[in-house]
Protein backbone atom coordinates (compact mmCIF):
# COMPACT_ATOMS: atom_id res chain seq x y z
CA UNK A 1 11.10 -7.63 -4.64
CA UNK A 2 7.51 -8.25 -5.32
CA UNK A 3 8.03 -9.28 -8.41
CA UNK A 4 10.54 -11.74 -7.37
CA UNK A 5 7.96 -13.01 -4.93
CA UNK A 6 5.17 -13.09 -7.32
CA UNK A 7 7.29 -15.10 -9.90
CA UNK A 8 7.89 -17.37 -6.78
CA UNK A 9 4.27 -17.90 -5.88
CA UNK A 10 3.61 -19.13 -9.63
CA UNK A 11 6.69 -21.39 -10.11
CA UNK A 12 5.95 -22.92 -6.73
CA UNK A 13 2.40 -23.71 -7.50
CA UNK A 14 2.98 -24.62 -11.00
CA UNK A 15 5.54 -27.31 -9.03
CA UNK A 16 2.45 -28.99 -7.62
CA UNK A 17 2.64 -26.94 -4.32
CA UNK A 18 -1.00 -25.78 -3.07
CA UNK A 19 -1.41 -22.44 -2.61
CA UNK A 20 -2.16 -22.66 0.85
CA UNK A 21 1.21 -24.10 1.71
CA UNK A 22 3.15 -21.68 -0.48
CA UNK A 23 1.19 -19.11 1.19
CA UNK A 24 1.96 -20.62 4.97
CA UNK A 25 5.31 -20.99 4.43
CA UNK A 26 5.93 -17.26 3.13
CA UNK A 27 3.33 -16.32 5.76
CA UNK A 28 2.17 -14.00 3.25
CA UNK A 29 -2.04 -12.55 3.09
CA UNK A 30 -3.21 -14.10 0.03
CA UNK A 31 -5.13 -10.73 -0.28
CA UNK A 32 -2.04 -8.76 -0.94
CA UNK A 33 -0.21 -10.99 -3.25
CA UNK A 34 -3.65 -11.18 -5.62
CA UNK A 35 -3.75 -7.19 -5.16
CA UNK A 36 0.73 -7.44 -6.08
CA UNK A 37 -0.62 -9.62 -9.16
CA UNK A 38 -3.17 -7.08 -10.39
CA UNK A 39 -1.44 -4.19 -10.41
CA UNK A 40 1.78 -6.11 -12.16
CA UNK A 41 -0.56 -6.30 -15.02
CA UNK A 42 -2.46 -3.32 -14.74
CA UNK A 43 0.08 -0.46 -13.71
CA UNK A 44 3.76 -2.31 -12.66
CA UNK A 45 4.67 -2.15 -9.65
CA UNK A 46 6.34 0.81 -8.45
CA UNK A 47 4.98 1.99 -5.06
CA UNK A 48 3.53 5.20 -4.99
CA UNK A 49 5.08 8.06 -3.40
CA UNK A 50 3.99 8.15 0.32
CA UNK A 51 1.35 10.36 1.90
CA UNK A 52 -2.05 11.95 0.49
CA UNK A 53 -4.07 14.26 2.30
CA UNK A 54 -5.49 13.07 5.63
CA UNK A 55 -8.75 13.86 6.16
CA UNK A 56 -8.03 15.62 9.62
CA UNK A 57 -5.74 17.82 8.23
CA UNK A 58 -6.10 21.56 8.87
CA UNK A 59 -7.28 23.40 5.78
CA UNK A 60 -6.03 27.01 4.59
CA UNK A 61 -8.82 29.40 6.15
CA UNK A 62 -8.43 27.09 9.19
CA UNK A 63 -5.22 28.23 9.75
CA UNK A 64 -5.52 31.62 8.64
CA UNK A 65 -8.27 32.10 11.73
CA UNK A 66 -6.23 30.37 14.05
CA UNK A 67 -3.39 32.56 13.48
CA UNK A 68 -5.31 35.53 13.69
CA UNK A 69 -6.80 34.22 16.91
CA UNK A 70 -3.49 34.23 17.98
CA UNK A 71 -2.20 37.45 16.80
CA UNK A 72 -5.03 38.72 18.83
CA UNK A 73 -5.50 37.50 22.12
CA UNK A 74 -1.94 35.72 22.18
């Protein structure tokens, strides 16, 4: 799909609309279409898979004590 929108961007403008009003009327952040358009050409694409590591998230040895904490007084 972003593709498909990228590819519409370009024949749109290369029609003699301005950016701005290709832009306005997909109400679309120029921002993240330019970012789309770099990583067509750099990587594709393809989202990556969803997540990474938070950096609130609870590490091993965190856990560990807390479940020891538990074991004891809980």
């Amino acid at each position: 799909m972003k593709e498909a929108i990228i590819a519409l961007i370009d024949d749109a403008v290369a029609g003699g609309w301005t950016v701005s009003r290709v832009f306005g009327l997909l109400e679309l952040d120029r921002v993240r279409a330019w970012r789309w358009k770099q990583r067509a050409h750099r990587s594709g694409l393809v989202d990556a898979k969803p997540g990474g590591r938070p950096i609130n998230t609870i590490l091993g040895w965190e856990e560990e004590a807390i479940l020891q904490l538990f074991d004891e007084w809980g």
